[in-house]
PDB file of N, CA and C in Angstrom:
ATOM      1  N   UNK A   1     -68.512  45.518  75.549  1.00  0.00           N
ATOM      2  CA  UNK A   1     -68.547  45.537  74.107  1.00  0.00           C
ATOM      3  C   UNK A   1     -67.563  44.512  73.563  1.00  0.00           C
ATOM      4  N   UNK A   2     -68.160  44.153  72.874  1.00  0.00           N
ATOM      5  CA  UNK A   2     -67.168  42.976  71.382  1.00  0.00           C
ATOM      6  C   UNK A   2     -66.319  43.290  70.594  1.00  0.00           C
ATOM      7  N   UNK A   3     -64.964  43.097  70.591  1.00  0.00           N
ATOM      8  CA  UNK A   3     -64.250  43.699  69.348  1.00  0.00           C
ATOM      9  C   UNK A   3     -65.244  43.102  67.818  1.00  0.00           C
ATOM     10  N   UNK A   4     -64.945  44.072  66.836  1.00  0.00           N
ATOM     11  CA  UNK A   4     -65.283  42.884  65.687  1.00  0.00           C
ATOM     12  C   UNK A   4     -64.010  42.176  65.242  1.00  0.00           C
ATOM     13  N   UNK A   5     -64.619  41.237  64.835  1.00  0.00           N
ATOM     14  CA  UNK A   5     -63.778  40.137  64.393  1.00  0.00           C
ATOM     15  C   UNK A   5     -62.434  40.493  63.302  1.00  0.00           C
ATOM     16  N   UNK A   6     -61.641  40.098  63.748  1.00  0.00           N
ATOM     17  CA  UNK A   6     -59.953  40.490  63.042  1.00  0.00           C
ATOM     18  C   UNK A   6     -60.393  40.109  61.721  1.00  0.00           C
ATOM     19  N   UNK A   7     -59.343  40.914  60.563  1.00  0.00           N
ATOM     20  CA  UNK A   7     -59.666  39.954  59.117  1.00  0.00           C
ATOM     21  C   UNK A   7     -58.909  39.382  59.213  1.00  0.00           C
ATOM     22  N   UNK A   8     -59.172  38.138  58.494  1.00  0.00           N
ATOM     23  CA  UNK A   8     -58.434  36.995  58.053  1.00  0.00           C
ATOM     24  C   UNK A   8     -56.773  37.285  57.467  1.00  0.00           C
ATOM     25  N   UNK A   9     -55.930  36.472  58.111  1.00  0.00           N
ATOM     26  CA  UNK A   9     -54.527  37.196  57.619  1.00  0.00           C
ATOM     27  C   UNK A   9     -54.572  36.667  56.079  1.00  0.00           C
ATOM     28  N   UNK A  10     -53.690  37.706  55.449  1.00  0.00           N
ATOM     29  CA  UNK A  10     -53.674  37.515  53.943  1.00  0.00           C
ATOM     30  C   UNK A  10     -53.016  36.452  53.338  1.00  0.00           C
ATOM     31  N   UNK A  11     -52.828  35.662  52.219  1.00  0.00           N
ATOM     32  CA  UNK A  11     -52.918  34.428  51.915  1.00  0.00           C
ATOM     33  C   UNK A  11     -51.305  35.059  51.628  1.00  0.00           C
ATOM     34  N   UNK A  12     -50.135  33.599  51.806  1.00  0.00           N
ATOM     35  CA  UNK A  12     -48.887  33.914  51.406  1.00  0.00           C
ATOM     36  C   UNK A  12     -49.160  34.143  50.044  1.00  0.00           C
ATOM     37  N   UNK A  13     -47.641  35.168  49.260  1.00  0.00           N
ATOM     38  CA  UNK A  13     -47.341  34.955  48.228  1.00  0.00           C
ATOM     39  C   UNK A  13     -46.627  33.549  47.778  1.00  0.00           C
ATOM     40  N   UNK A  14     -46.855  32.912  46.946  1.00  0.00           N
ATOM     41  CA  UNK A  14     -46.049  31.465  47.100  1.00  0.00           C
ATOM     42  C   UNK A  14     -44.976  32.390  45.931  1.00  0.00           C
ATOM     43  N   UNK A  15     -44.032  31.801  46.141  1.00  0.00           N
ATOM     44  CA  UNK A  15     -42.754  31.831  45.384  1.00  0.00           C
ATOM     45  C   UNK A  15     -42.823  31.652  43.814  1.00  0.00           C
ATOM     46  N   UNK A  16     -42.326  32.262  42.488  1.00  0.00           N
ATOM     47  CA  UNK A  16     -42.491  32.336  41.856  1.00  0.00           C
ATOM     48  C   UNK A  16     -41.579  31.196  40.516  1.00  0.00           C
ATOM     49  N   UNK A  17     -40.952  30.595  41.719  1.00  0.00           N
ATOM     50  CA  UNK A  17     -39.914  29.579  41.046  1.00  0.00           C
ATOM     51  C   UNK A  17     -40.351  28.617  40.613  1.00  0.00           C
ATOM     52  N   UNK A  18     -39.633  27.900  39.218  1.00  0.00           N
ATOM     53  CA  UNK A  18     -40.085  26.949  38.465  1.00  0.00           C
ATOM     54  C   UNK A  18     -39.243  25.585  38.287  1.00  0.00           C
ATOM     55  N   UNK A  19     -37.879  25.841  39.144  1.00  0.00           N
ATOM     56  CA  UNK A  19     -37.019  25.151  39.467  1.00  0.00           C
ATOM     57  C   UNK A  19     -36.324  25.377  38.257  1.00  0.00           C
ATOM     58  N   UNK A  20     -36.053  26.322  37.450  1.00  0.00           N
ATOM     59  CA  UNK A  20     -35.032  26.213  36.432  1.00  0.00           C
ATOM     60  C   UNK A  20     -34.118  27.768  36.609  1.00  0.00           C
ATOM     61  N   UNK A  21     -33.140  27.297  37.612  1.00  0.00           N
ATOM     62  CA  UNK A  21     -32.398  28.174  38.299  1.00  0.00           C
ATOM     63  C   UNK A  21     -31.150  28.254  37.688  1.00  0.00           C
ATOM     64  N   UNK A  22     -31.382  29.711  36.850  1.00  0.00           N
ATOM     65  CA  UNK A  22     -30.136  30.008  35.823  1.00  0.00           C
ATOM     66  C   UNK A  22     -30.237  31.653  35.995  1.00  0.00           C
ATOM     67  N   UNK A  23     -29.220  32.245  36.277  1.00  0.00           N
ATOM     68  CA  UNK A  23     -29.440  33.710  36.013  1.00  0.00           C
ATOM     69  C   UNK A  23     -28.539  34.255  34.646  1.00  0.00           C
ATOM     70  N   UNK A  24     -29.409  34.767  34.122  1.00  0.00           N
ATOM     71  CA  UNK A  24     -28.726  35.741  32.633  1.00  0.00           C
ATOM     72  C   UNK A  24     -27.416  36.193  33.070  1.00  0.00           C
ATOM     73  N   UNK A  25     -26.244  36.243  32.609  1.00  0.00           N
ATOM     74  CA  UNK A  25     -24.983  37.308  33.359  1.00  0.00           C
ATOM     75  C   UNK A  25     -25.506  38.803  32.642  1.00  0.00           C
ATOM     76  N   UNK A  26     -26.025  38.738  31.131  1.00  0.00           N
ATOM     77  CA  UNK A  26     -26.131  39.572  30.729  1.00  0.00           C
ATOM     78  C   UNK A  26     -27.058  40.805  31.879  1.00  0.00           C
ATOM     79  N   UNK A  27     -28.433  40.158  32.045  1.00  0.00           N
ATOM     80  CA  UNK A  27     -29.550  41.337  32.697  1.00  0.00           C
ATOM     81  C   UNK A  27     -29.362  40.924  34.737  1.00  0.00           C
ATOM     82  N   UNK A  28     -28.527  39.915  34.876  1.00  0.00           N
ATOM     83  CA  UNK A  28     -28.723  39.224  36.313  1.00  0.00           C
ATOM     84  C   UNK A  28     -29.756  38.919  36.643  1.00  0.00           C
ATOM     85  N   UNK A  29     -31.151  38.425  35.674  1.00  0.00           N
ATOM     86  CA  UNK A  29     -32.286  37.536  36.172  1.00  0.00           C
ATOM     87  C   UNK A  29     -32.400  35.938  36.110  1.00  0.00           C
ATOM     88  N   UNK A  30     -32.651  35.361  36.857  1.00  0.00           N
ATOM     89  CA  UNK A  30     -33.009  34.295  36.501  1.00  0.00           C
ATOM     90  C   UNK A  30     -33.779  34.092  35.181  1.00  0.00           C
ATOM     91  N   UNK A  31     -33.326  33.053  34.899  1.00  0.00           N
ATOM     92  CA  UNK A  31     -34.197  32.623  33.281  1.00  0.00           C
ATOM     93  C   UNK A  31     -35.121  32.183  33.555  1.00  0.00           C
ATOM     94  N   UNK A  32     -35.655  31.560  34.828  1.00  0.00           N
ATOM     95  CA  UNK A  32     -36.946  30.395  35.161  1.00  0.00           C
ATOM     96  C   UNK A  32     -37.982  31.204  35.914  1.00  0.00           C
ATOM     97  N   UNK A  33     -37.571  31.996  36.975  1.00  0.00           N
ATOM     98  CA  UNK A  33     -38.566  33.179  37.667  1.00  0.00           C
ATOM     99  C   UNK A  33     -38.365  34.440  37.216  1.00  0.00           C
ATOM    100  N   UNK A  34     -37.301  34.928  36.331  1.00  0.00           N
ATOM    101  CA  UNK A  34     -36.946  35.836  36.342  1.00  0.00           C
ATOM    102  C   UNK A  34     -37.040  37.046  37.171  1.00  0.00           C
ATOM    103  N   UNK A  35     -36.357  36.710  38.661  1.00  0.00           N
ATOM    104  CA  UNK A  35     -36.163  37.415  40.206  1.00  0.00           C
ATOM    105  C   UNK A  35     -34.849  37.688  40.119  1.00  0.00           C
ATOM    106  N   UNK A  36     -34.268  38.674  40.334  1.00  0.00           N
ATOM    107  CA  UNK A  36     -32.878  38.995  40.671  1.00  0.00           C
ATOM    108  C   UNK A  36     -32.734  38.703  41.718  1.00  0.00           C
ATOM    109  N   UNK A  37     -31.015  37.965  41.677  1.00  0.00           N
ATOM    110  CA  UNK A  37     -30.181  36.951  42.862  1.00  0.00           C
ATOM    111  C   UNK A  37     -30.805  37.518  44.359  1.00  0.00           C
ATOM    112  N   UNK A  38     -30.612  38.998  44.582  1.00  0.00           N
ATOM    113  CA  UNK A  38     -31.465  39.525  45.804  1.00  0.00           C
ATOM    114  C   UNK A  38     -32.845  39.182  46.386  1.00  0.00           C
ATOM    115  N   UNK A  39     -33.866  39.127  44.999  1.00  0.00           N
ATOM    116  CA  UNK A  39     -35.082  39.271  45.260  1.00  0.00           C
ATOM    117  C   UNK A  39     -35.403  37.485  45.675  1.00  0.00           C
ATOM    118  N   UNK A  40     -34.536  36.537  45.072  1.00  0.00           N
ATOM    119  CA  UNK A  40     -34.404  35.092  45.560  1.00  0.00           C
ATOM    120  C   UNK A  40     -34.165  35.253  46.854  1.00  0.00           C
ATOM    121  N   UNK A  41     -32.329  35.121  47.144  1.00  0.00           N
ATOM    122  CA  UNK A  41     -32.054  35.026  48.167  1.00  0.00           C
ATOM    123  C   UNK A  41     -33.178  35.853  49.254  1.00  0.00           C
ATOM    124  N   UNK A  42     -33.698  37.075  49.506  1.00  0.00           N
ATOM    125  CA  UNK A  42     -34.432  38.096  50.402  1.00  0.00           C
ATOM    126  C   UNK A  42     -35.733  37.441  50.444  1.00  0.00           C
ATOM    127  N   UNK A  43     -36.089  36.250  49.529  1.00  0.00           N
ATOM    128  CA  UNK A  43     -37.792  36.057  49.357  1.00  0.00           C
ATOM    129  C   UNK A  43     -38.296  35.716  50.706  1.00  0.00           C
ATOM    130  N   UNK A  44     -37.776  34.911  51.568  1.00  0.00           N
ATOM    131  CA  UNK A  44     -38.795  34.102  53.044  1.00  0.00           C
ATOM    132  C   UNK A  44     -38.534  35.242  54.049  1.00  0.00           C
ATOM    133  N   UNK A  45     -37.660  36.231  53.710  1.00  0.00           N
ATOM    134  CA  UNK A  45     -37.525  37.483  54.669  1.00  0.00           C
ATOM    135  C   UNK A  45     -38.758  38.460  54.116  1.00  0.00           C
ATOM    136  N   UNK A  46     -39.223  38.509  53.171  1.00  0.00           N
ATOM    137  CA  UNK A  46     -39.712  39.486  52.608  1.00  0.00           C
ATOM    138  C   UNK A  46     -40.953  39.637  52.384  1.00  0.00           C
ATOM    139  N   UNK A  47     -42.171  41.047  53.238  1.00  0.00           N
ATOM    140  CA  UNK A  47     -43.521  40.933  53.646  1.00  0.00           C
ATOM    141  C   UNK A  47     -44.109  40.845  53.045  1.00  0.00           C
ATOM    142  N   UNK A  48     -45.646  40.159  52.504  1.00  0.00           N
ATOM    143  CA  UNK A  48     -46.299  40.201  51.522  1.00  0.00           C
ATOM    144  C   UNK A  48     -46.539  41.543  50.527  1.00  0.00           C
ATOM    145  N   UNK A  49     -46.481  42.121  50.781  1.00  0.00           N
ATOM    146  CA  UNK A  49     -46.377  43.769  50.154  1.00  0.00           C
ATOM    147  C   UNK A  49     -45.455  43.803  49.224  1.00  0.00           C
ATOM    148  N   UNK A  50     -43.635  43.585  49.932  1.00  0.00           N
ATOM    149  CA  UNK A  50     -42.863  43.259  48.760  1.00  0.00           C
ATOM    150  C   UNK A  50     -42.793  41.699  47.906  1.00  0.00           C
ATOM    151  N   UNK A  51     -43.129  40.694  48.272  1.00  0.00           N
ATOM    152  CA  UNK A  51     -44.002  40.122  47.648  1.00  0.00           C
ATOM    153  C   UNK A  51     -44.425  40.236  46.334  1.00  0.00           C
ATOM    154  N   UNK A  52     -45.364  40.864  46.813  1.00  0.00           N
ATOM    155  CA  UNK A  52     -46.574  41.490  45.482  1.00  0.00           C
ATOM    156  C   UNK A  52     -45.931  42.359  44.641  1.00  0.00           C
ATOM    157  N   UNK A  53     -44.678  43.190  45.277  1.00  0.00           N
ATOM    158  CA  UNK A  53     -44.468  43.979  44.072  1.00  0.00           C
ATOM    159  C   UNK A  53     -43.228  43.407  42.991  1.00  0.00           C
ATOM    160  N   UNK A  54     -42.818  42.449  43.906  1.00  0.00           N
ATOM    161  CA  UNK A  54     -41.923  41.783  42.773  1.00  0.00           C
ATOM    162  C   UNK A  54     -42.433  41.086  41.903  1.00  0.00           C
ATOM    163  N   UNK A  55     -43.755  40.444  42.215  1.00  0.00           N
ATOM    164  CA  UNK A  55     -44.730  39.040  41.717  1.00  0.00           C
ATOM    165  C   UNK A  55     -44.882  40.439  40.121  1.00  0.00           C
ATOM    166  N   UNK A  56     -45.237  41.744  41.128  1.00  0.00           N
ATOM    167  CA  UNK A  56     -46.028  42.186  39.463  1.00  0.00           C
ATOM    168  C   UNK A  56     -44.927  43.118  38.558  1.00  0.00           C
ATOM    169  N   UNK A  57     -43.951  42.898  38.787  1.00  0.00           N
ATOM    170  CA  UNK A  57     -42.622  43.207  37.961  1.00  0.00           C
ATOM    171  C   UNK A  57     -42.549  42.022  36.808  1.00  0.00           C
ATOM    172  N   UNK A  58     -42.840  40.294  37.552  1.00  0.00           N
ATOM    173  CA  UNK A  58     -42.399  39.457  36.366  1.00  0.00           C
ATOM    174  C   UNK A  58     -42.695  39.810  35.015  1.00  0.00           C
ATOM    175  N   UNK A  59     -44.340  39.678  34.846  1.00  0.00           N
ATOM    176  CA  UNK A  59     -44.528  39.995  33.494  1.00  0.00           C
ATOM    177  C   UNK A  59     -43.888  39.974  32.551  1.00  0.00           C
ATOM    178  N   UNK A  60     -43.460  41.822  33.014  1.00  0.00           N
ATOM    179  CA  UNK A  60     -42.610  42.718  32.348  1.00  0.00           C
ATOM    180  C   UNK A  60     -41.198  42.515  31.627  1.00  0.00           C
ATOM    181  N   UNK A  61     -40.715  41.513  32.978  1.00  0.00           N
ATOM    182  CA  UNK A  61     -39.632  41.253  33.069  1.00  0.00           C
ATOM    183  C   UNK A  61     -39.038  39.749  31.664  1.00  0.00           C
ATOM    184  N   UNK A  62     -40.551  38.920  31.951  1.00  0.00           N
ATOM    185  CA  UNK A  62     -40.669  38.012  31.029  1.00  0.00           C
ATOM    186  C   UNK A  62     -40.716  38.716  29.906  1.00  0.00           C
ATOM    187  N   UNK A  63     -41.813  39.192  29.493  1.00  0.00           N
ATOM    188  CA  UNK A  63     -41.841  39.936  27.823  1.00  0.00           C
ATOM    189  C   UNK A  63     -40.110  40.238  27.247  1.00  0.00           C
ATOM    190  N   UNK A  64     -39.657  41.231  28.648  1.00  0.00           N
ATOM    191  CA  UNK A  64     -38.393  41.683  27.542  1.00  0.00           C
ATOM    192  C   UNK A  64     -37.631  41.046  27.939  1.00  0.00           C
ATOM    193  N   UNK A  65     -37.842  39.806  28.498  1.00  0.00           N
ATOM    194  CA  UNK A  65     -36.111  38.791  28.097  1.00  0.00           C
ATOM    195  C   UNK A  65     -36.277  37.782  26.834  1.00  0.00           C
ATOM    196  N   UNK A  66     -37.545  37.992  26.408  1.00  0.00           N
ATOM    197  CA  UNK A  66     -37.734  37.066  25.500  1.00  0.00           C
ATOM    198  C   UNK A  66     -37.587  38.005  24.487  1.00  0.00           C
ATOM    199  N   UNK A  67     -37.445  39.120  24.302  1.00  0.00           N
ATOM    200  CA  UNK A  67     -36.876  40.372  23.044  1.00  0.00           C
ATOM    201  C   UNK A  67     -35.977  40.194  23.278  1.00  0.00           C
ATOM    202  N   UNK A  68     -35.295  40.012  24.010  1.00  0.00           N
ATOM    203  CA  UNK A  68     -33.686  40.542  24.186  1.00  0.00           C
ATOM    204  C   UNK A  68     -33.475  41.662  25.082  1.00  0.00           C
ATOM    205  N   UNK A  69     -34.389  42.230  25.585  1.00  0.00           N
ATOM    206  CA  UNK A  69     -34.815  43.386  26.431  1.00  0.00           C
ATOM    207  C   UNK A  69     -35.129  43.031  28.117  1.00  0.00           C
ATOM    208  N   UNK A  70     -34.565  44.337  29.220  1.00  0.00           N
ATOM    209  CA  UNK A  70     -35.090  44.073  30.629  1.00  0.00           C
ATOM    210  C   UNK A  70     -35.624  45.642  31.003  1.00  0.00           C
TER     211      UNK A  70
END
């Protein structure tokens, strides 16, 4: 018998950086990805899964730094 065929490994998350590397002191996000210093530094360690869940934090994260809000 044949295994079936493996799926295709999942596509990287590419990095969310825009090269404008400033972190707020106020909220500790970057102003350009808005990723906290951790979630930078930890990114090429870190499995697509966490990845994804930081990717779908930005948004959020964008909306309320542009209120004044995190």
């Amino acid at each position: 018998m044949t295994e079936p065929p493996a799926a295709p490994p999942a596509a990287p998350v590419a990095s969310p950086c825009i090269r404008l590397c400033r972190l707020d002191p106020e909220t500790g996000l970057c102003l350009g990805c808005h990723r906290t210093l951790e979630e930078i530094a930890g990114w090429s360690a870190m499995d697509p899964a966490a990845r994804q869940a930081v990717m779908a934090a930005l948004p959020r994260r964008a909306a309320g730094s542009s209120r004044g809000e995190v």
